[in-house]
N, C-alpha and C. Protein backbone atom coordinates (compact mmCIF):
# COMPACT_ATOMS: atom_id res chain seq x y z
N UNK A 1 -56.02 161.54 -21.17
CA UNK A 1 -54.88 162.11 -21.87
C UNK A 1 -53.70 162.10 -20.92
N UNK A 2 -52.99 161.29 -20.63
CA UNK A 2 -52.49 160.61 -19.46
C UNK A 2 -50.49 160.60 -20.69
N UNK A 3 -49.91 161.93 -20.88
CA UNK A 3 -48.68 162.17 -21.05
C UNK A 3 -48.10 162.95 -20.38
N UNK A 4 -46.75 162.84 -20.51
CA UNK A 4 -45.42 163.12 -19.53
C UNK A 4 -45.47 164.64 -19.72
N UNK A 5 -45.03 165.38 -18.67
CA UNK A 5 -45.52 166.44 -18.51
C UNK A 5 -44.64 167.84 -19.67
N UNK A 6 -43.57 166.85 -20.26
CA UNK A 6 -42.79 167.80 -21.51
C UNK A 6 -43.73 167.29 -22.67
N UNK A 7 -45.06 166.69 -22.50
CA UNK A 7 -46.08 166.19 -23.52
C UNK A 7 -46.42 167.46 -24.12
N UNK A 8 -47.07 168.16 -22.77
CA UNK A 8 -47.26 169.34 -23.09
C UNK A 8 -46.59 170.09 -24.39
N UNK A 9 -45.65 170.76 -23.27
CA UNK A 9 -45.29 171.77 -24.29
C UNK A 9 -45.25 171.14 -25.63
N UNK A 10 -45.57 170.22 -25.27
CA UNK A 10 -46.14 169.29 -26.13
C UNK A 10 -47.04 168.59 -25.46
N UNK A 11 -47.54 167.57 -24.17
CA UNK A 11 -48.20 168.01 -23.28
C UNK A 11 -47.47 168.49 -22.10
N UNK A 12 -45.78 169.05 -22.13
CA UNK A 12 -45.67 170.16 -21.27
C UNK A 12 -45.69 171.46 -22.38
N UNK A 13 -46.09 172.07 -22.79
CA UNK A 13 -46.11 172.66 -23.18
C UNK A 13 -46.87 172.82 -24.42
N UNK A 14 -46.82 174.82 -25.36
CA UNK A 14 -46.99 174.56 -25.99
C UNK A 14 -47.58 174.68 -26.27
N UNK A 15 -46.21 174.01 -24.98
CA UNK A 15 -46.36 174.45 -26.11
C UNK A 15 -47.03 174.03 -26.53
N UNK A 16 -51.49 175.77 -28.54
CA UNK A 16 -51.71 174.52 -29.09
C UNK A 16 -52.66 174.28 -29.82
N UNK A 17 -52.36 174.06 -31.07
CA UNK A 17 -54.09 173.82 -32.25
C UNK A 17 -53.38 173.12 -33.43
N UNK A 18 -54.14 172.07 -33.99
CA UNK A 18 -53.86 171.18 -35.07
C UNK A 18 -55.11 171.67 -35.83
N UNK A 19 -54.75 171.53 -37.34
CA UNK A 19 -56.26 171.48 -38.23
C UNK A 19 -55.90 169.73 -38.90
N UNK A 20 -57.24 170.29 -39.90
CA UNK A 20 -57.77 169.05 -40.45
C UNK A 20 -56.26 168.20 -41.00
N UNK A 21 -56.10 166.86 -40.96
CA UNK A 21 -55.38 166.02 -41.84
C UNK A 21 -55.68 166.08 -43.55
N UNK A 22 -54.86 166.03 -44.41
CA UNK A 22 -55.23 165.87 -45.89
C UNK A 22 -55.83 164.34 -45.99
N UNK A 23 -55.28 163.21 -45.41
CA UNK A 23 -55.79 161.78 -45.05
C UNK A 23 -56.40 161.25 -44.00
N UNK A 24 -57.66 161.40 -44.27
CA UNK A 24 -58.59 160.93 -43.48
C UNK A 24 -57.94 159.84 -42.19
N UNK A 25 -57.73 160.20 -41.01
CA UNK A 25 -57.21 159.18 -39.94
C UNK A 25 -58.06 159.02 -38.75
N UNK A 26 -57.95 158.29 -37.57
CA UNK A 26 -58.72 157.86 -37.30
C UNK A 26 -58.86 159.25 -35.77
N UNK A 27 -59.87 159.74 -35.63
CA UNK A 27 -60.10 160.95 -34.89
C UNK A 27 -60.99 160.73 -33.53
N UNK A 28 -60.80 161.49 -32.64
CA UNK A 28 -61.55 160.97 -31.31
C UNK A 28 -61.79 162.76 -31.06
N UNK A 29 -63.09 163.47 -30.62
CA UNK A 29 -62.68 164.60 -30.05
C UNK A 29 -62.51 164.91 -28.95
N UNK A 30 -61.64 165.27 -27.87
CA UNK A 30 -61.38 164.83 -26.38
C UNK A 30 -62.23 166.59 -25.68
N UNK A 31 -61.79 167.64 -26.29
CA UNK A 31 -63.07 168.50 -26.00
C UNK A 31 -62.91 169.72 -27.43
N UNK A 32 -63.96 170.24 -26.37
CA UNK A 32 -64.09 171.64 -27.54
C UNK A 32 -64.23 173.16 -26.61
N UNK A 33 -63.71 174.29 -26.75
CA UNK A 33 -63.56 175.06 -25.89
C UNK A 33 -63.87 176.56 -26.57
N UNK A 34 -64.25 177.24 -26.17
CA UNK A 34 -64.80 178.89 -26.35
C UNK A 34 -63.86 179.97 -25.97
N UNK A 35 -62.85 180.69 -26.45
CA UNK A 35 -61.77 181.05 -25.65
C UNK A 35 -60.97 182.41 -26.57
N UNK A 36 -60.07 182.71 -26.23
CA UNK A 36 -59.48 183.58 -26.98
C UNK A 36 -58.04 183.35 -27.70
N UNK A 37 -57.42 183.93 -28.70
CA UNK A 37 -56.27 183.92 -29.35
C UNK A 37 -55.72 185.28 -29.68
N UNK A 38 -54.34 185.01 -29.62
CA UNK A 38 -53.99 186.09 -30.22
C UNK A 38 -52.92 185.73 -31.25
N UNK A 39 -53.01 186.36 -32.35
CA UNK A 39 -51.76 186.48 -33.47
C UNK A 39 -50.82 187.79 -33.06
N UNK A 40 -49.20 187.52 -32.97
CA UNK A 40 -48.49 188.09 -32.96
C UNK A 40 -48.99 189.10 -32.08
N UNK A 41 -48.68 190.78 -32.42
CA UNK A 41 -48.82 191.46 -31.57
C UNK A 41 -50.43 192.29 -31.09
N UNK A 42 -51.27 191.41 -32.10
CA UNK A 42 -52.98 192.21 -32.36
C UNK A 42 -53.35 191.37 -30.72
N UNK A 43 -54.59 192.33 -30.87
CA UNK A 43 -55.60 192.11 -29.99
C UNK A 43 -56.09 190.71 -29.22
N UNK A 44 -56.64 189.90 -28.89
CA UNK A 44 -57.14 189.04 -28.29
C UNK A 44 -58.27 188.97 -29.25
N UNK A 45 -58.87 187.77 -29.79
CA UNK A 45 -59.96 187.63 -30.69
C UNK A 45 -60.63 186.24 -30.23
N UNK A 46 -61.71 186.42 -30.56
CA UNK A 46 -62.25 184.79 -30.14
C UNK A 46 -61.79 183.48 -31.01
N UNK A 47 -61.98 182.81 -30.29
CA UNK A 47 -61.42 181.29 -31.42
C UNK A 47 -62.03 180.26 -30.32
N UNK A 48 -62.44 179.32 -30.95
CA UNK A 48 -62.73 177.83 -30.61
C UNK A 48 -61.69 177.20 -31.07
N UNK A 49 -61.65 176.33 -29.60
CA UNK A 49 -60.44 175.52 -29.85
C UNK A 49 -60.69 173.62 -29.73
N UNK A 50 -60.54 172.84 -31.01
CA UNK A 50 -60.67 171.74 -30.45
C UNK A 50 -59.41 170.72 -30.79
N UNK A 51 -59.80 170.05 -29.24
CA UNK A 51 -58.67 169.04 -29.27
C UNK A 51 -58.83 167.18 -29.58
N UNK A 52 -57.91 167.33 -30.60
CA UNK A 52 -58.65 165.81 -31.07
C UNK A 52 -57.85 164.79 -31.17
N UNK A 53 -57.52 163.62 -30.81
CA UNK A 53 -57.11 162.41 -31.07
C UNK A 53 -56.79 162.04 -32.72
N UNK A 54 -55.70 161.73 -33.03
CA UNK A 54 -55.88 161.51 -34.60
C UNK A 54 -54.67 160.38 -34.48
N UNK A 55 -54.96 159.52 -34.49
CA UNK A 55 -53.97 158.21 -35.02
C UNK A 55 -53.28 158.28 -33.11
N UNK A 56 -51.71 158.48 -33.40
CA UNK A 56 -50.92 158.35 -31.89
C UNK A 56 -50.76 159.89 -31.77
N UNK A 57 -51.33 160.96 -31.72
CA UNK A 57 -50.91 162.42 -32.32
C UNK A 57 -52.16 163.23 -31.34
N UNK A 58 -52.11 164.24 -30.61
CA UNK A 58 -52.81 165.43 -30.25
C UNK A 58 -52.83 166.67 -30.67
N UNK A 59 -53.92 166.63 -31.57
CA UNK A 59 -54.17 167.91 -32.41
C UNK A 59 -54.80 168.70 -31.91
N UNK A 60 -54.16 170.28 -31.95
CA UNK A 60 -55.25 171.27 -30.90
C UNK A 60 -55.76 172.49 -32.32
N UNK A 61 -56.77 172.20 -32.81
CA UNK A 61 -57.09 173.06 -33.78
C UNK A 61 -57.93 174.31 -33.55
N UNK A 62 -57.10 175.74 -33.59
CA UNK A 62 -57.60 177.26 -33.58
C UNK A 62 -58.39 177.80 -34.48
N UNK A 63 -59.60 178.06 -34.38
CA UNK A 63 -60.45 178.36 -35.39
C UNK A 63 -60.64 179.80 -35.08
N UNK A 64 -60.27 181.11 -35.92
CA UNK A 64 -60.51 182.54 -35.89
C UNK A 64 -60.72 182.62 -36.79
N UNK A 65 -62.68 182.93 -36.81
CA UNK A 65 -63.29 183.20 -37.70
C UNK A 65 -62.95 182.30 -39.12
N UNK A 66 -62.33 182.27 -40.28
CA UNK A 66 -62.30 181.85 -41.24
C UNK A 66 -60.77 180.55 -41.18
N UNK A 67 -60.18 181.17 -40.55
CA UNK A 67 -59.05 180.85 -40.29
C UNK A 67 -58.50 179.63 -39.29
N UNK A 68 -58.21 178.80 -39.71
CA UNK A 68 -57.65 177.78 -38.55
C UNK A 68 -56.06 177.20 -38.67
N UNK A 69 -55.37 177.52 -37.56
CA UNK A 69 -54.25 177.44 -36.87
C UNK A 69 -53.98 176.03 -35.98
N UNK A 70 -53.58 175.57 -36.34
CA UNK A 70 -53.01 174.26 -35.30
C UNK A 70 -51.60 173.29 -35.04
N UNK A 71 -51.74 173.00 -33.81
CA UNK A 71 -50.74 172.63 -33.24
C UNK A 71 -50.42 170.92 -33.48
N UNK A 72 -50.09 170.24 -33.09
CA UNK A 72 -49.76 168.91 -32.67
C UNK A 72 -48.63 168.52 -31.38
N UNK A 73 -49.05 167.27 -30.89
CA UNK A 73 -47.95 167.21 -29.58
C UNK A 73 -47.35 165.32 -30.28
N UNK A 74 -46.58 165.32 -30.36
CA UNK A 74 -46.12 163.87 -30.90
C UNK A 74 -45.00 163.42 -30.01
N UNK A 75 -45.08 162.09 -29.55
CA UNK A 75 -44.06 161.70 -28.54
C UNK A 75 -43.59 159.93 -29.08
N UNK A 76 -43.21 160.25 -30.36
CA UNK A 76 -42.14 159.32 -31.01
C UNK A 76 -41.64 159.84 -32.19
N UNK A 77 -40.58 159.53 -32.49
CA UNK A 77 -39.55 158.95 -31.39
C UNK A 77 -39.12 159.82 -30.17
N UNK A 78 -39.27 161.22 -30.02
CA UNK A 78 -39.11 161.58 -28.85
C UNK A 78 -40.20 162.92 -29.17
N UNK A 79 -40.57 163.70 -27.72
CA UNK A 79 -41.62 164.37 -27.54
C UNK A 79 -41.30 165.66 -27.95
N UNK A 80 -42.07 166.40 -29.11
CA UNK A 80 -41.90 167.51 -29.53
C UNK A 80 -43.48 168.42 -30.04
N UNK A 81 -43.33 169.12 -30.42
CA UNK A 81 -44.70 169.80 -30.57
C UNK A 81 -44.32 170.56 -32.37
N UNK A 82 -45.29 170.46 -33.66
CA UNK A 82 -45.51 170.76 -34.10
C UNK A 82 -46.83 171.86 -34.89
N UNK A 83 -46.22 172.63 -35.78
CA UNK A 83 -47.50 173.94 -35.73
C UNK A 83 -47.92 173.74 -37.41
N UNK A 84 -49.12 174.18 -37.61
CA UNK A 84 -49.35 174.70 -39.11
C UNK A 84 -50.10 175.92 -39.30
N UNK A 85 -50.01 176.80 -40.05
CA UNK A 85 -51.08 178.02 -40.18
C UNK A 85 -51.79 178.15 -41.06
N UNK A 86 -52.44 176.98 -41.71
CA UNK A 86 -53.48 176.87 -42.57
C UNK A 86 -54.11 175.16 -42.65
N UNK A 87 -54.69 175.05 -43.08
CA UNK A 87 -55.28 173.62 -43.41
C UNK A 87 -54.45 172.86 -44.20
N UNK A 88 -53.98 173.44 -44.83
CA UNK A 88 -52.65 172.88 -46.38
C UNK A 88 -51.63 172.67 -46.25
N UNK A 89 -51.69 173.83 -45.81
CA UNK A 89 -49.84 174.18 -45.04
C UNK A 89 -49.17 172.88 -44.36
N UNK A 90 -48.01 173.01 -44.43
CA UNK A 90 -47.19 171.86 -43.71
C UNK A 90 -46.85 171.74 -42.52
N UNK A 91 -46.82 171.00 -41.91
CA UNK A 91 -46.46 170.97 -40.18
C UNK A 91 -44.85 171.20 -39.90
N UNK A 92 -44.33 172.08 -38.84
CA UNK A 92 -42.81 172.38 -38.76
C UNK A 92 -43.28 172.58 -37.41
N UNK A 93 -41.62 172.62 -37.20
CA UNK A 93 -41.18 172.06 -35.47
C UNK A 93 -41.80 173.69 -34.72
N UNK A 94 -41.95 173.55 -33.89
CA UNK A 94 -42.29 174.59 -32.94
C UNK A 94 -40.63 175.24 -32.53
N UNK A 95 -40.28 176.56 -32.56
CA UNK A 95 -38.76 176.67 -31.90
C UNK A 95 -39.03 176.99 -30.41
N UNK A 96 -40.07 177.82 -29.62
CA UNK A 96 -40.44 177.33 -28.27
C UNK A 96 -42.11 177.56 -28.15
N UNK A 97 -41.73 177.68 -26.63
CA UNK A 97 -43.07 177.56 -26.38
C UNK A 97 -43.17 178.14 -24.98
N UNK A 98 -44.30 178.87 -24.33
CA UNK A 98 -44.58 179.35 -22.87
C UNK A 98 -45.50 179.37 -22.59
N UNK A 99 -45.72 179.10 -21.10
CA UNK A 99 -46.79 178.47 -20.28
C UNK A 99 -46.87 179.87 -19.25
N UNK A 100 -47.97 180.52 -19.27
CA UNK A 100 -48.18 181.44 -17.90
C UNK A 100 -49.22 180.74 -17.15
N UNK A 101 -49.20 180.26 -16.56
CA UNK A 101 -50.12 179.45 -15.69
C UNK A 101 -51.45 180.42 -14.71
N UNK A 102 -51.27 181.32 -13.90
CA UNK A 102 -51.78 182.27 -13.75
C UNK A 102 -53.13 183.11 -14.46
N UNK A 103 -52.61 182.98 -15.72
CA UNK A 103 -53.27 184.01 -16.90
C UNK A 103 -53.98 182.32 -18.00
N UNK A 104 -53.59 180.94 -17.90
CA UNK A 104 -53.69 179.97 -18.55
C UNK A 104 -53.63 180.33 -19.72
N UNK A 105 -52.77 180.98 -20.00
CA UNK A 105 -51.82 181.01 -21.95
C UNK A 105 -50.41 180.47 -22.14
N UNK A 106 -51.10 179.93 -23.39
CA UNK A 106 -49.81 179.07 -23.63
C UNK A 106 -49.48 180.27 -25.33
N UNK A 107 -48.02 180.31 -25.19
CA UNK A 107 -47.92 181.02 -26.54
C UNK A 107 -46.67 180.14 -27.09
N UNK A 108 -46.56 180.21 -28.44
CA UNK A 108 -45.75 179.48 -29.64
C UNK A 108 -44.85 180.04 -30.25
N UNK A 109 -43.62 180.07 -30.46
CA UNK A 109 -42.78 181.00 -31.72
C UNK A 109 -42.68 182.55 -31.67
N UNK A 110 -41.83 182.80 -30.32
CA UNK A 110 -41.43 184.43 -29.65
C UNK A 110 -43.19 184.85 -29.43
N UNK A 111 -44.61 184.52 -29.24
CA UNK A 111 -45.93 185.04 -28.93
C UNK A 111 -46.10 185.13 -30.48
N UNK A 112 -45.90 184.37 -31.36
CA UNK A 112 -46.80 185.02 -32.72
C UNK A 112 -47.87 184.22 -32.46
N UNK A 113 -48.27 183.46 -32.04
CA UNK A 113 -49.52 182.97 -31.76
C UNK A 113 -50.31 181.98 -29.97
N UNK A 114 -50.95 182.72 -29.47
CA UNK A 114 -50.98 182.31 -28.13
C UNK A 114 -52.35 182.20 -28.01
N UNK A 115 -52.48 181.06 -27.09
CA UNK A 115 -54.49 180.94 -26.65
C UNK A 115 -54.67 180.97 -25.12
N UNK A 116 -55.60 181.18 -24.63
CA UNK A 116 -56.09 181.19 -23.47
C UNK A 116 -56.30 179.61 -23.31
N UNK A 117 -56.25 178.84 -22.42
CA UNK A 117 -56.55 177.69 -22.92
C UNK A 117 -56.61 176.46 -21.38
N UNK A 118 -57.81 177.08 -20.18
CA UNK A 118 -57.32 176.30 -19.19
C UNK A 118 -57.36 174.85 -19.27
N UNK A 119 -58.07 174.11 -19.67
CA UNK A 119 -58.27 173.05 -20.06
C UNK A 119 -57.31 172.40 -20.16
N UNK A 120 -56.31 172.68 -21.32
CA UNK A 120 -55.11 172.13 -21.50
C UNK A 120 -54.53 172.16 -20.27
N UNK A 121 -54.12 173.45 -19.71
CA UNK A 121 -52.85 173.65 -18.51
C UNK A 121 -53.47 172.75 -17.57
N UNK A 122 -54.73 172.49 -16.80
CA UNK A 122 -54.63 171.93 -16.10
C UNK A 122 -54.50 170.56 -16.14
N UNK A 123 -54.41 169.61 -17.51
CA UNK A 123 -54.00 168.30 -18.13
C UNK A 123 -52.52 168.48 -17.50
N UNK A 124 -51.76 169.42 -18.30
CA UNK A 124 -50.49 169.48 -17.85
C UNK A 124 -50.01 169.78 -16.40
N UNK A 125 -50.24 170.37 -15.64
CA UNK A 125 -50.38 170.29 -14.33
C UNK A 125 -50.98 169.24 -13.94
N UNK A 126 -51.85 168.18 -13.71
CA UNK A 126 -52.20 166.73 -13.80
C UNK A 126 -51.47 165.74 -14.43
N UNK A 127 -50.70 165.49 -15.35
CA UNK A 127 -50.08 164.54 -15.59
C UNK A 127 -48.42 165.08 -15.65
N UNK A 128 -48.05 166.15 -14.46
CA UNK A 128 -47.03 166.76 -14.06
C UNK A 128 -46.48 165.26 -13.44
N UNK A 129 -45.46 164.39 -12.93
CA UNK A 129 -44.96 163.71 -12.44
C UNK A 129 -44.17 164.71 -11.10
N UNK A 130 -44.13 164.14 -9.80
CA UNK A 130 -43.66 164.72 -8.75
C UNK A 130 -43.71 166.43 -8.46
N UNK A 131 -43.13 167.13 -7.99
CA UNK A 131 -43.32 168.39 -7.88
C UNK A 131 -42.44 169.54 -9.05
N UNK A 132 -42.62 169.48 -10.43
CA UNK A 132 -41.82 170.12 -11.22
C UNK A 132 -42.67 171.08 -11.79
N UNK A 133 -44.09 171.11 -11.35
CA UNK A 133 -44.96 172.12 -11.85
C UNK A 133 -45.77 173.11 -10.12
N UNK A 134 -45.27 172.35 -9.43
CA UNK A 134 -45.93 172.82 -8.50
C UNK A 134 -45.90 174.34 -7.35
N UNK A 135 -46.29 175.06 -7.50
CA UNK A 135 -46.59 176.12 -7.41
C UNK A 135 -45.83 177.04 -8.87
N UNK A 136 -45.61 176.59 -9.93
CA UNK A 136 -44.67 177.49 -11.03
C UNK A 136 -45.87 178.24 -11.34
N UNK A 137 -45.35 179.40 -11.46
CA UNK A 137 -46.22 180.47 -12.81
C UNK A 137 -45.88 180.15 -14.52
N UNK A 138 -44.67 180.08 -14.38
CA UNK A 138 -44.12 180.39 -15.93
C UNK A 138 -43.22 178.98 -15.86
N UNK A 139 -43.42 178.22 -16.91
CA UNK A 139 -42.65 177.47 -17.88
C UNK A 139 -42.64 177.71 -19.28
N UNK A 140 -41.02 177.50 -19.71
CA UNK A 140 -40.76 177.90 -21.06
C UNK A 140 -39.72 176.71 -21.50
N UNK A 141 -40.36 176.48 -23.10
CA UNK A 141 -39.18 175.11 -23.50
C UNK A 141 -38.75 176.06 -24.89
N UNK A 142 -37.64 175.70 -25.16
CA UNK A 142 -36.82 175.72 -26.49
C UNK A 142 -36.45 175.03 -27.08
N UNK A 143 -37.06 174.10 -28.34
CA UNK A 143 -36.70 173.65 -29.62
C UNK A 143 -35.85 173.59 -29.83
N UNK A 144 -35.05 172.49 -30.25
CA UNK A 144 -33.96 172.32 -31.95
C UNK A 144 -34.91 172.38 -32.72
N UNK A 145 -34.02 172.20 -34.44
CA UNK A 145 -34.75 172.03 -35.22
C UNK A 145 -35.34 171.09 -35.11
N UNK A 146 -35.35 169.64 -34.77
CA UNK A 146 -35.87 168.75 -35.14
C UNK A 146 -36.85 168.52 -34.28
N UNK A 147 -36.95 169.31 -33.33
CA UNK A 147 -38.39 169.25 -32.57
C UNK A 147 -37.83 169.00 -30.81
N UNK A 148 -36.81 168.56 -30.74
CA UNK A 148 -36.49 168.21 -29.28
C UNK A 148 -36.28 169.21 -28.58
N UNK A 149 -37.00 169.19 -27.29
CA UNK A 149 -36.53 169.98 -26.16
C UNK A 149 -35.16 170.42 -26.04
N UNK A 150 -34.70 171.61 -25.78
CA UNK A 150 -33.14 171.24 -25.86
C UNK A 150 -32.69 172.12 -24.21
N UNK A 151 -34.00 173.33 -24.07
CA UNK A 151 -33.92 174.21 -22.51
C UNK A 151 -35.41 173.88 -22.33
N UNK A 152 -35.83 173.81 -20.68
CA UNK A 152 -36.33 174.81 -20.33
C UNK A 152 -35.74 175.05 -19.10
N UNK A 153 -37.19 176.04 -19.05
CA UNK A 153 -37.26 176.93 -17.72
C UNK A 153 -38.06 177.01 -16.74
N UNK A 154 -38.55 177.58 -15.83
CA UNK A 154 -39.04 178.00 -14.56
C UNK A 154 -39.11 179.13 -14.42
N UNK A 155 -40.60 179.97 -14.30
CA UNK A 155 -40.04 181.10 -13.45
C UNK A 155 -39.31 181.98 -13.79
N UNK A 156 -38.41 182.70 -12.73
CA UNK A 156 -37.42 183.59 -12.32
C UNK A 156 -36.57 183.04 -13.56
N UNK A 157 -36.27 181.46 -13.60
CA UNK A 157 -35.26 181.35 -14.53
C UNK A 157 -35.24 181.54 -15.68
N UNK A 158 -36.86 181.72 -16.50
CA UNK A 158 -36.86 182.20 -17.86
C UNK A 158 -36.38 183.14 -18.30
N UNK A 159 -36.58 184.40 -17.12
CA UNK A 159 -36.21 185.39 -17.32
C UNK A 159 -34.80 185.88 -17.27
N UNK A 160 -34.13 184.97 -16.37
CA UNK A 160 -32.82 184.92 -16.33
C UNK A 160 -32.13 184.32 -17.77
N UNK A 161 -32.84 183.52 -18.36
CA UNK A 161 -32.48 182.53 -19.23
C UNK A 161 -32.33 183.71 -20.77
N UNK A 162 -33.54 184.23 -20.73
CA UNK A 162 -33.53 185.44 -21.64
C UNK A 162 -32.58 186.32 -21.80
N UNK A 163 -32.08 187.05 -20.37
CA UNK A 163 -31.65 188.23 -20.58
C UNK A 163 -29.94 187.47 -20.47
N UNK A 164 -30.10 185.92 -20.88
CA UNK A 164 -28.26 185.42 -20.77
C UNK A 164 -27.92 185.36 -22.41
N UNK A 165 -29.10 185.30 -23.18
CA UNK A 165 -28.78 184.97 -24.64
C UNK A 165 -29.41 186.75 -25.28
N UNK A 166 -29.50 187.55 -24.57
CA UNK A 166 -29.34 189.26 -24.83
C UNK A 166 -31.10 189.37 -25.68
N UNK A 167 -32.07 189.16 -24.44
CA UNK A 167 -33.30 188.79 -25.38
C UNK A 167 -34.16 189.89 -24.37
């Protein structure tokens, strides 16, 4: 799984769970993981998380209990990360995304939905290019609508970055 490290949050980030396609496409499963989630402001709950190959697309699909939540990371025409919260439901742009590296959670859309998830982070820290992840705790990206990166952050600077737009 060898993408640029704003893959993530799309694979930098991400900013992660895809569910099933309505059209059968062509699927690879790269792993499967035992871990926790949280919705919005509740508790920590268990969820399996798997990550799968589907056509040119990385789907990270959240399974809580009945329920499955997922992400996508797509890098054409340019690299952005998409979410859905049901099987049916439609895929829309992610508006950000944060990486605590430390704690290995990545959370989606102000924390309404976040996973434990080392597996991923350390992909992203591995296909980091030069030193832009190296020793960070915290990375954070921010969305346009249309899915493109438009900030991030680092660190100290997220927090700086926050309290400049009164957050």
């Amino acid at each position: 799984m060898n993408r640029p490290v704003l893959l993530l949050l799309g694979s930098a980030l991400g900013w992660v769970a895809l569910a099933w396609s309505p059209v059968r496409a062509e699927t690879e499963v790269i792993y499967s993981l035992d871990t926790t989630c949280t919705l919005g402001s509740g508790q920590p709950q268990p969820c399996q998380v798997e990550a799968v190959e589907v056509d040119n697309t990385t789907e990270y699909r959240h399974r809580l209990g009945a329920r499955t939540i997922s992400y996508r990371i797509l890098d054409a025409p340019y690299v952005r990360i998409e979410g859905r919260k049901g099987d049916g439901d439609p895929w829309s742009s992610v508006r950000n995304a944060w990486i605590s590296f430390p704690t290995n959670e990545l959370c989606f859309n102000d924390r309404a939905f976040c996973v434990v998830n080392p597996t991923f982070l350390a992909d992203v820290k591995a296909d980091a290019r030069g030193s832009a992840f190296e020793q960070r705790d915290t990375v954070g990206l921010a969305f346009n609508p249309d899915g493109r990166v438009d900030v991030a952050c680092f660190d100290d600077g997220c927090r700086r970055l926050l309290e400049a737009i009164g957050r």
